[in-house]
Protein backbone atom coordinates (compact mmCIF):
# COMPACT_ATOMS: atom_id res chain seq x y z
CA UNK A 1 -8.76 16.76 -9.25
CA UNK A 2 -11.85 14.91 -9.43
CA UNK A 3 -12.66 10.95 -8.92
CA UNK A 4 -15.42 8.37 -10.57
CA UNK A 5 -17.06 5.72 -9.58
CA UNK A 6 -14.01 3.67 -11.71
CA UNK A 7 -11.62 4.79 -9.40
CA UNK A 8 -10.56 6.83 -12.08
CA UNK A 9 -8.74 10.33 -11.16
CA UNK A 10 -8.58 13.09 -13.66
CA UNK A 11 -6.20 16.24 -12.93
CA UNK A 12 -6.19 19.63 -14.40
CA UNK A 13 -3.01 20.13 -16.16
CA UNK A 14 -3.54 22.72 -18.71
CA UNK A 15 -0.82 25.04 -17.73
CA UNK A 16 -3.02 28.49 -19.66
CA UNK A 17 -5.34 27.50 -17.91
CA UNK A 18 -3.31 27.10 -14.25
CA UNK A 19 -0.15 28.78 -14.85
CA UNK A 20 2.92 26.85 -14.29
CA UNK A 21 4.78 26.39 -10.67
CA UNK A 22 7.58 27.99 -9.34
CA UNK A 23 10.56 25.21 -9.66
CA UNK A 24 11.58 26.36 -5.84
CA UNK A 25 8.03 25.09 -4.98
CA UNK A 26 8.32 21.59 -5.89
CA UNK A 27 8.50 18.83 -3.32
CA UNK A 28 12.22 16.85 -3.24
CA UNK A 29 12.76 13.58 -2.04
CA UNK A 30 15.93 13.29 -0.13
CA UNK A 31 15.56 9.31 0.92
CA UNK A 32 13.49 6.37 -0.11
CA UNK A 33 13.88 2.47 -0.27
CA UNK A 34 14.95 1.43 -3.74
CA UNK A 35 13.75 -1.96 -3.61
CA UNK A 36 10.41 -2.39 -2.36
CA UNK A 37 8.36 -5.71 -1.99
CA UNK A 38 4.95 -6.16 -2.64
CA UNK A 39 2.43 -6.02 0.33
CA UNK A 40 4.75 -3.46 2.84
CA UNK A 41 4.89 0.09 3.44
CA UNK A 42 8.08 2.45 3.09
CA UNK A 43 9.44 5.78 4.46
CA UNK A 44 10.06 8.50 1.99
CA UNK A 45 11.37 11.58 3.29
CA UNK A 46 11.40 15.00 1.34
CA UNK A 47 11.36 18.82 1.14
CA UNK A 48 8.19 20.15 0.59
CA UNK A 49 6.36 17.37 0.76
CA UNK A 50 3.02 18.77 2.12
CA UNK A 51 2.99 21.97 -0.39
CA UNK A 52 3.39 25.35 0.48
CA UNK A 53 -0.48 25.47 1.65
CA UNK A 54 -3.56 23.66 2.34
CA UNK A 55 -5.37 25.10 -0.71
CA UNK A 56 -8.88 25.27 -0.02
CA UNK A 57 -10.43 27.65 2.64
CA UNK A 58 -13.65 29.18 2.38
CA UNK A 59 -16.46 29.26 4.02
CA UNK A 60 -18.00 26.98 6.92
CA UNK A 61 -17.70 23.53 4.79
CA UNK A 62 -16.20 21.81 2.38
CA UNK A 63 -13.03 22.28 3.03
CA UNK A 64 -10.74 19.80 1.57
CA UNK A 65 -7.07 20.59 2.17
CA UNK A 66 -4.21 19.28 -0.12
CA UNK A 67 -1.42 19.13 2.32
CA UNK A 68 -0.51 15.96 2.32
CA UNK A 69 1.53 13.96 -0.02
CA UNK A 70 0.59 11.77 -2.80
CA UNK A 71 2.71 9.13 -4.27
CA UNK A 72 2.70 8.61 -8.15
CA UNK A 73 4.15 5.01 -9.54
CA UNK A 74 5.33 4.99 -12.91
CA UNK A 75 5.73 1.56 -14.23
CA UNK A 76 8.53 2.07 -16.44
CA UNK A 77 7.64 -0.93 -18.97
CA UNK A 78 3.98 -0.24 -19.37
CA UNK A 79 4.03 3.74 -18.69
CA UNK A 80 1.33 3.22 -16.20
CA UNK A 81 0.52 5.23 -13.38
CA UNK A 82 -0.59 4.51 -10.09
CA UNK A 83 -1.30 6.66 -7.06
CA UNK A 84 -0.66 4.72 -4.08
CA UNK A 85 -1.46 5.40 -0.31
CA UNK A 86 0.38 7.71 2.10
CA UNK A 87 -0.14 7.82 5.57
CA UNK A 88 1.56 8.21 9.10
CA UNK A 89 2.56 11.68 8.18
CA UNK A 90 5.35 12.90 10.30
CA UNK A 91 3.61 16.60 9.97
CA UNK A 92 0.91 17.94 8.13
CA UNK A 93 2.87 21.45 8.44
CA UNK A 94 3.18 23.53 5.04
CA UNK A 95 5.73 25.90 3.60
CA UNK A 96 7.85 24.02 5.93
CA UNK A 97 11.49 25.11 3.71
CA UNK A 98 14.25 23.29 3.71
CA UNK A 99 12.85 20.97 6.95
CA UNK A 100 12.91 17.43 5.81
CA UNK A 101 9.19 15.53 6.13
CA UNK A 102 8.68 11.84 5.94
CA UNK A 103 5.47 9.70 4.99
CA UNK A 104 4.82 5.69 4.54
CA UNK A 105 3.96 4.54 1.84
CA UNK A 106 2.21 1.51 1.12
CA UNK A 107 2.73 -1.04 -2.00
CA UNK A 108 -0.46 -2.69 -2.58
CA UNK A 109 -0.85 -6.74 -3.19
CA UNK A 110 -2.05 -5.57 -6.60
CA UNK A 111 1.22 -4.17 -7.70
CA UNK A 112 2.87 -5.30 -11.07
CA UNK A 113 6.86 -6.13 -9.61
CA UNK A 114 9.19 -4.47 -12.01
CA UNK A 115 11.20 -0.98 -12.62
CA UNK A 116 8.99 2.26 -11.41
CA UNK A 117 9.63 5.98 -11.54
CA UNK A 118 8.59 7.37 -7.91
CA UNK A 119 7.15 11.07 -7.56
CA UNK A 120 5.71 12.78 -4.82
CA UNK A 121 2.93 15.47 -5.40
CA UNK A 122 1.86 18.62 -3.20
CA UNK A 123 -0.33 20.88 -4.21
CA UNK A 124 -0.65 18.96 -7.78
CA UNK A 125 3.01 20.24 -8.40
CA UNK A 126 5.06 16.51 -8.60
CA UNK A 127 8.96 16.44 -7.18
CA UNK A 128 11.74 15.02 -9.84
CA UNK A 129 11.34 10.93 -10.10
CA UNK A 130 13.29 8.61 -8.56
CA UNK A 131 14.04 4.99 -9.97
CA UNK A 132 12.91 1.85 -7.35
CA UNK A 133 12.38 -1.69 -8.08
CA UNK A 134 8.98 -3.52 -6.65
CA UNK A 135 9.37 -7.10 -5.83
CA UNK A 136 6.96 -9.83 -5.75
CA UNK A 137 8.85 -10.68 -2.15
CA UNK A 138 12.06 -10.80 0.29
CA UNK A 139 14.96 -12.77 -0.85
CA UNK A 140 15.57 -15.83 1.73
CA UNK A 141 18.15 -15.68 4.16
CA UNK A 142 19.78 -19.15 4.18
CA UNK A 143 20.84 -20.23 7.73
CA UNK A 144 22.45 -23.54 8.00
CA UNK A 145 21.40 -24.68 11.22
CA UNK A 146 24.35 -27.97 11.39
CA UNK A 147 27.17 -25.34 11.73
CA UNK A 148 27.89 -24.25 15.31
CA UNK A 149 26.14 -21.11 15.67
CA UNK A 150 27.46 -19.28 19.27
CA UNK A 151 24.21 -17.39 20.66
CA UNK A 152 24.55 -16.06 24.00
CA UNK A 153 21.99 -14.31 26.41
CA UNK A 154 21.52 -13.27 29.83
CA UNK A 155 18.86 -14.21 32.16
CA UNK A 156 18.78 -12.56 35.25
CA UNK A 157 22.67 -11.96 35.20
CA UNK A 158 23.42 -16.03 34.59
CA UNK A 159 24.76 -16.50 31.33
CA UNK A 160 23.43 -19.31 29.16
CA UNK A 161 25.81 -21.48 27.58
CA UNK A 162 26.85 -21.51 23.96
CA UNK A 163 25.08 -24.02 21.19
């Protein structure tokens, strides 16, 4: 995988070149938010979802490990992809089996709302998609403040009357 100075990222995939993966080494996501607004992070939990090694050691320097997840967006009107940004991994453990990992994942301001296809990559081998919906924001929640709304709460064991 390499990057340019237009934030462009270009991947190997020529599979003569690579060989193909193992379909028991793919990461699987096991839960996710399907509806996710615009601006806010997410959990996404998975198998697998930091690889089955760090994939780069040699020598003194330069070592840049891959065990960490990456999160592909598939816009499903447009068929563009987007890689957005993981973080607060919950380990950076590989070859972890059947344990279930979780990351955050954040939904930039940028984002196009609409239908997406959600994959998670580790080691450059991408888990099955999942379907989610990105929303330009939360729906309001509609109080009506003239009904009698009971709140209680207790202050230093003296209860405060109802409202």
């Amino acid at each position: 995988m390499t990057t340019q100075q237009a934030q462009t990222i270009t991947i190997l995939v020529d599979a003569a070149v690579i060989g193909t993966p193992s379909p028991a080494w793919k990461p699987v996501i096991t839960a996710f938010t399907p509806v996710m607004i615009i601006g806010h992070h997410y959990k996404i939990s998975g198998k697998q979802i930091n690889g089955l090694s760090q994939a780069c050691c040699y020598g003194d320097d330069a070592q840049m490990a891959t065990n960490y997840p990456l999160a592909r967006f598939t816009n499903n009107a447009t068929g563009t992809v987007s890689y957005f940004r993981t973080f607060d991994f919950s380990t950076l453990a590989v070859a972890t089996g059947p344990a279930v990992h979780r990351t955050l994942v954040e939904i930039p301001s940028s984002t196009i709302p609409g239908g997406y296809k959600i994959q998670i990559i580790a080691n450059g081998i991408a888990s099955d998609p999942v379907d989610a919906n990105i929303v330009p924001a939360a729906p309001a929640i509609a109080v009506n403040p003239a009904g009698r709304l009971a709140f209680r709460y207790c202050l230093q064991r003296a209860a405060i009357p109802d409202y």
